[in-house]
C-alpha atoms as a PDB file:
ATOM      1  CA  UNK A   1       0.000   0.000   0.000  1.00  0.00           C
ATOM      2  CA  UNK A   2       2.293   2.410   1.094  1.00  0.00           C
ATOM      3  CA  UNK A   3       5.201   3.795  -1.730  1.00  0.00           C
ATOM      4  CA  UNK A   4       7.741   4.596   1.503  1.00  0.00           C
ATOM      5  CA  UNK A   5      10.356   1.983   2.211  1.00  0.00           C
ATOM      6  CA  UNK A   6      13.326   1.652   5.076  1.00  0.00           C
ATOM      7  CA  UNK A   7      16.015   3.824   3.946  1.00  0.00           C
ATOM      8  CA  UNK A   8      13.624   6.512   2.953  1.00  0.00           C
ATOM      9  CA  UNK A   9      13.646  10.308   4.156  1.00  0.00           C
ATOM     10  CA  UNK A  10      10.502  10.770   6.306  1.00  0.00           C
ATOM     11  CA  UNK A  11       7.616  12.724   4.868  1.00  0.00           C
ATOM     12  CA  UNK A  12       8.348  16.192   6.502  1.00  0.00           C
ATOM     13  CA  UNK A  13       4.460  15.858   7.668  1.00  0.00           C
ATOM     14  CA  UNK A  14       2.452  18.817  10.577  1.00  0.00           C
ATOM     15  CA  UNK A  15      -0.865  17.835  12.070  1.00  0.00           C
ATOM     16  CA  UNK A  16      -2.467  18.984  15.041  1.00  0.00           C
ATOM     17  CA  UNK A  17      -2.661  16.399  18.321  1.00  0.00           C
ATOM     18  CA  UNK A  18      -6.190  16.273  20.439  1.00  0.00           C
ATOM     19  CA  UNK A  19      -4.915  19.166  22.510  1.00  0.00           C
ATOM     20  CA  UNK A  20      -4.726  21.754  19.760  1.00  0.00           C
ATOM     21  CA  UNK A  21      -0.762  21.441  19.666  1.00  0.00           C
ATOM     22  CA  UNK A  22       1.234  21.232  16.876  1.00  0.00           C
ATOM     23  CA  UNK A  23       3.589  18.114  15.734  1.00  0.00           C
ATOM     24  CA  UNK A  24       6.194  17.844  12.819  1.00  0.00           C
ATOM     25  CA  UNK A  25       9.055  15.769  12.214  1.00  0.00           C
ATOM     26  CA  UNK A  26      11.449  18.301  13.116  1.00  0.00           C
ATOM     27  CA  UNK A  27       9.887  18.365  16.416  1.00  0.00           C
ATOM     28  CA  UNK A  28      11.541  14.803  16.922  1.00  0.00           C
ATOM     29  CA  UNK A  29      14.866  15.092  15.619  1.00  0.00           C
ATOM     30  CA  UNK A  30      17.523  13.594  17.673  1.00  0.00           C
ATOM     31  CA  UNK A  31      14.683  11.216  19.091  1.00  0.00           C
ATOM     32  CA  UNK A  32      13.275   7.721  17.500  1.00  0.00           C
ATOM     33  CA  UNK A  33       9.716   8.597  16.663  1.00  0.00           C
ATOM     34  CA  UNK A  34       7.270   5.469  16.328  1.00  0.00           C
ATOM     35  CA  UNK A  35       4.041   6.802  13.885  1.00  0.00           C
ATOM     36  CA  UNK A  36       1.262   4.472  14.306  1.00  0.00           C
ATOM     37  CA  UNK A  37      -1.646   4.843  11.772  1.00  0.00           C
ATOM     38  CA  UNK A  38      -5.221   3.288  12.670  1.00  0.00           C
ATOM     39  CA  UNK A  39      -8.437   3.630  11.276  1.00  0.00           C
ATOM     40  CA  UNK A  40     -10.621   4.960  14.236  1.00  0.00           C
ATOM     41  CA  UNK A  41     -10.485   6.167  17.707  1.00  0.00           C
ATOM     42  CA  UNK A  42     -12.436   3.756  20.420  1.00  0.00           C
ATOM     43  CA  UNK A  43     -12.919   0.731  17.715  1.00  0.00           C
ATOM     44  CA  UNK A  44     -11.340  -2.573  19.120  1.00  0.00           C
ATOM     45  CA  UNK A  45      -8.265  -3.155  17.279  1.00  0.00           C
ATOM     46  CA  UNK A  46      -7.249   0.450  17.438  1.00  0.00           C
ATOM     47  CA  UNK A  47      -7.960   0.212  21.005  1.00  0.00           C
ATOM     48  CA  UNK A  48      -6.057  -3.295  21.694  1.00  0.00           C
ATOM     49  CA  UNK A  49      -2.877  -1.171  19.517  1.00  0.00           C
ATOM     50  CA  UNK A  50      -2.880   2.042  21.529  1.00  0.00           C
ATOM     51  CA  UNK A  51      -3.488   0.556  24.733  1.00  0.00           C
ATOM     52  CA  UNK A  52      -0.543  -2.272  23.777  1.00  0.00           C
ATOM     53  CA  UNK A  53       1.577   0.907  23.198  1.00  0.00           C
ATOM     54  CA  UNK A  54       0.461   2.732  26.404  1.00  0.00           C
ATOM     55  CA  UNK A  55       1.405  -0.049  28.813  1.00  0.00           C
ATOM     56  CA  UNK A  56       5.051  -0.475  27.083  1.00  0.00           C
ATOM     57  CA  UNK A  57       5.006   3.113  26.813  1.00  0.00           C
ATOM     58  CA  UNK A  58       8.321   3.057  29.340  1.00  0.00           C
ATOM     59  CA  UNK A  59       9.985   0.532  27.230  1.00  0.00           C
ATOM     60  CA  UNK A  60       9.995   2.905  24.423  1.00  0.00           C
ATOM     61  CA  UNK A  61      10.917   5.613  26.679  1.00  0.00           C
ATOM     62  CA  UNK A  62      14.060   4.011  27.846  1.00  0.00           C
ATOM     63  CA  UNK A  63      15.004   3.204  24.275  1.00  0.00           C
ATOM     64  CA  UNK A  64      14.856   7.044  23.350  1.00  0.00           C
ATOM     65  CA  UNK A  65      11.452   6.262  21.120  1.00  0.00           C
ATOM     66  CA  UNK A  66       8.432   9.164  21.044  1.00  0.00           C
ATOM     67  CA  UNK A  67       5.267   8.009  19.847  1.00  0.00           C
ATOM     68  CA  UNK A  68       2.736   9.617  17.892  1.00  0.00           C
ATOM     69  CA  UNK A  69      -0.764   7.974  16.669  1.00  0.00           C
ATOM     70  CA  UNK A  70      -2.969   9.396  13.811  1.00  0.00           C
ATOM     71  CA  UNK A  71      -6.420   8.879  11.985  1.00  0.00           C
ATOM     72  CA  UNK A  72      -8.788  10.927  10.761  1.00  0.00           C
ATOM     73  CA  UNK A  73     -10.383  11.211  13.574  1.00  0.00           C
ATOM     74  CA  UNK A  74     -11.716  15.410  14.864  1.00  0.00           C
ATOM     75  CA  UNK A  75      -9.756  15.957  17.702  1.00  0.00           C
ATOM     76  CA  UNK A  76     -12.751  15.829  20.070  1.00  0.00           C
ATOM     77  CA  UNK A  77     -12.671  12.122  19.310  1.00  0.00           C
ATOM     78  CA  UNK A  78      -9.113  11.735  19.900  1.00  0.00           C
ATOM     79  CA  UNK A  79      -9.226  13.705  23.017  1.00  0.00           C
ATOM     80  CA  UNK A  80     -12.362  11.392  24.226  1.00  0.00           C
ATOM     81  CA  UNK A  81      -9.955   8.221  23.177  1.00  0.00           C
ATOM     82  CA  UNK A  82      -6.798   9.559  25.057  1.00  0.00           C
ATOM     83  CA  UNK A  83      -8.925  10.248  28.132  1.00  0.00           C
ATOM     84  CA  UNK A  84     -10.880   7.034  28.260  1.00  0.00           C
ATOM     85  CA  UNK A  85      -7.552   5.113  28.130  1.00  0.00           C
ATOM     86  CA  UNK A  86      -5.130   7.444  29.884  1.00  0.00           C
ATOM     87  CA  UNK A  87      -2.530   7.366  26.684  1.00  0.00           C
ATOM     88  CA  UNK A  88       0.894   8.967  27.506  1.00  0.00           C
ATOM     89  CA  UNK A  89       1.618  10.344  24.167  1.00  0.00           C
ATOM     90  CA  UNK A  90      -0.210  12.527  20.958  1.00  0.00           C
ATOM     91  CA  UNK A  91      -2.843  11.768  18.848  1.00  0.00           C
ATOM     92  CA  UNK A  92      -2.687  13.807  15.590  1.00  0.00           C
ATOM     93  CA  UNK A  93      -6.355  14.915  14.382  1.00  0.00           C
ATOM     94  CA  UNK A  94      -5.429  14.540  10.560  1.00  0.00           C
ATOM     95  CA  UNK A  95      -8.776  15.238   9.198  1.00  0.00           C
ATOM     96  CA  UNK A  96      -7.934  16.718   6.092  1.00  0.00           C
ATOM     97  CA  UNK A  97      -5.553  13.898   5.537  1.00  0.00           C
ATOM     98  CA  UNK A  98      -2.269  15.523   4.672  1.00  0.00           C
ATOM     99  CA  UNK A  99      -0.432  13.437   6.929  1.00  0.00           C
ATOM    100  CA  UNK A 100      -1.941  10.000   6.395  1.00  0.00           C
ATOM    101  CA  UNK A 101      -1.682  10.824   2.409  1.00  0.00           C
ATOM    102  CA  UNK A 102       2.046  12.212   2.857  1.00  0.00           C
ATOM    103  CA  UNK A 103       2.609   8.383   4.322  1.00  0.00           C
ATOM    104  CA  UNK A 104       0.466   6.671   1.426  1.00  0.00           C
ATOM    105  CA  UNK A 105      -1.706   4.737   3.911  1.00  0.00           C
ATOM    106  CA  UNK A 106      -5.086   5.878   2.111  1.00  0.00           C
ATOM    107  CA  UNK A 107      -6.649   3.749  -0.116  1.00  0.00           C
ATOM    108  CA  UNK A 108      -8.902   0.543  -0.956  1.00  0.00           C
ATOM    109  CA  UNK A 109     -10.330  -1.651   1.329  1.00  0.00           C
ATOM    110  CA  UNK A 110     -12.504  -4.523   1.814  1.00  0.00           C
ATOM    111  CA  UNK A 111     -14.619  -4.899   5.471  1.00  0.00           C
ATOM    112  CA  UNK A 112     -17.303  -7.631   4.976  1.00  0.00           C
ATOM    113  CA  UNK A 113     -17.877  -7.907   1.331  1.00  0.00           C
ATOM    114  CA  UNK A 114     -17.626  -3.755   0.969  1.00  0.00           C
ATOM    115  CA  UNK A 115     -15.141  -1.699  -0.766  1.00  0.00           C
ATOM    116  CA  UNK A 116     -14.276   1.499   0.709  1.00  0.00           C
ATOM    117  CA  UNK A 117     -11.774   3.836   1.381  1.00  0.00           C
ATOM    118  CA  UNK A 118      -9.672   4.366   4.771  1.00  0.00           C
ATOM    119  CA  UNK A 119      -6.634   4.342   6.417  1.00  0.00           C
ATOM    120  CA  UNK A 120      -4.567   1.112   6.241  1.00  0.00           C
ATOM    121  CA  UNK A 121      -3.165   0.283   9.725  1.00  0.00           C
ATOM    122  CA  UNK A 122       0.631   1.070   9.530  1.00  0.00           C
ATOM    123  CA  UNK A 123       3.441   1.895  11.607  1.00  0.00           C
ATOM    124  CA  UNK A 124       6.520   3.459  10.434  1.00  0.00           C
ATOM    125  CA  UNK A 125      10.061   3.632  13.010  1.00  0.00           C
ATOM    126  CA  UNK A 126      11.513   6.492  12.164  1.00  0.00           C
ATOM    127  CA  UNK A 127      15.320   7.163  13.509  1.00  0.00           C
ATOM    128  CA  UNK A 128      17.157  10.477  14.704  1.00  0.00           C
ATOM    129  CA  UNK A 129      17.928  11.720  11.216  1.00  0.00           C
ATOM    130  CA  UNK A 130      14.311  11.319   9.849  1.00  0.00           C
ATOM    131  CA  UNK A 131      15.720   7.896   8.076  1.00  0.00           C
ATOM    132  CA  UNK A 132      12.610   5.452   8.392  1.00  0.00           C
ATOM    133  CA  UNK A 133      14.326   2.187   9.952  1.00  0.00           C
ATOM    134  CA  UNK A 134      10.641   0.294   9.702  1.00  0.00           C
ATOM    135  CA  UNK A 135       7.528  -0.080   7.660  1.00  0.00           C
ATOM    136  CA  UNK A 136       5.524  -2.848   9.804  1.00  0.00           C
ATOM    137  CA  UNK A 137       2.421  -3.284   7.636  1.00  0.00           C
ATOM    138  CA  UNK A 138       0.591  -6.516   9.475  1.00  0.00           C
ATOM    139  CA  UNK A 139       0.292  -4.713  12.311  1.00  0.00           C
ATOM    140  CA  UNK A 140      -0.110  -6.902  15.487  1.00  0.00           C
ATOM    141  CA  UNK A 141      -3.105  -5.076  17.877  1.00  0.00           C
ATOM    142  CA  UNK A 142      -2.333  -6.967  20.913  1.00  0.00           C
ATOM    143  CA  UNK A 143       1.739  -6.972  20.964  1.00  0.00           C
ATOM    144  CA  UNK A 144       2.604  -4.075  18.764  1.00  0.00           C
ATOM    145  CA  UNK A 145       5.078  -2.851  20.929  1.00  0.00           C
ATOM    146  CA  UNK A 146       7.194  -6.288  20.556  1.00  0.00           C
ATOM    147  CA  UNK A 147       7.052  -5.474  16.775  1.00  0.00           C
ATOM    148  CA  UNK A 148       8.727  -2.067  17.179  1.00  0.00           C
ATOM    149  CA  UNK A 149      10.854  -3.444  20.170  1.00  0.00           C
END
């Protein structure tokens, strides 16, 4: 799905997080930045991923790793999915899609016989240099963090 590859500059990507502040990849140089992509706030799979994330969230920590989640999501419903699950990091509101087109996971898919179009679940590692050191595209809900880890 996506066209971005290890070994590939970062999209230089800005969004807004469900607090109204800013995020770009120059925020996050010198730091490993994990960007996880899912579909919709408070659905179960996105849910089982962010809340895998949240309770390794010191793991990444210690390993120098930031971590930033986006969907399409208004950032009302990211705000209600943060506080619902106590997550220690952003959630970009991306709903004019600049940042989830910029990383190329828009597109086709199938959900019970029914074409559509939506965000492919995606994570991409991204190092200190904004060098992307991992594209992990089956994305694991329940131990996503062992993925990145």
């Amino acid at each position: 799905m996506t066209h971005l590859k290890i070994g590939d500059t970062a999209p230089n990507f800005s969004g807004t997080d469900q607090n109204g502040k800013a995020h770009s990849l120059a925020d996050y140089k010198g730091k490993k930045l994990v960007v996880f992509f899912y579909p919709k706030a408070n659905t179960p799979g996105c849910t089982a991923e962010a809340c895998d994330l949240r309770d390794n969230y010191e793991r990444f920590q210690a390993n120098n790793y930031e971590l930033l989640g986006v969907s399409a999501d208004s950032a009302k419903a990211q705000k209600k999915f943060e506080e619902k699950y106590s997550f220690p990091f952003a959630l970009l509101a991306d709903e004019d899609k600049s940042v989830i087109e910029a990383f190329g996971v828009w597109g086709p898919k199938k959900f019970m016989g029914k074409e559509y179009d939506g965000i492919h679940r995606t994570t991409f590692v991204i190092d200190e240099n904004g060098i992307i050191t991992d594209v992990i595209e089956k994305v694991k809900t329940k131990e996503h963090a062992s993925q990145i880890l």
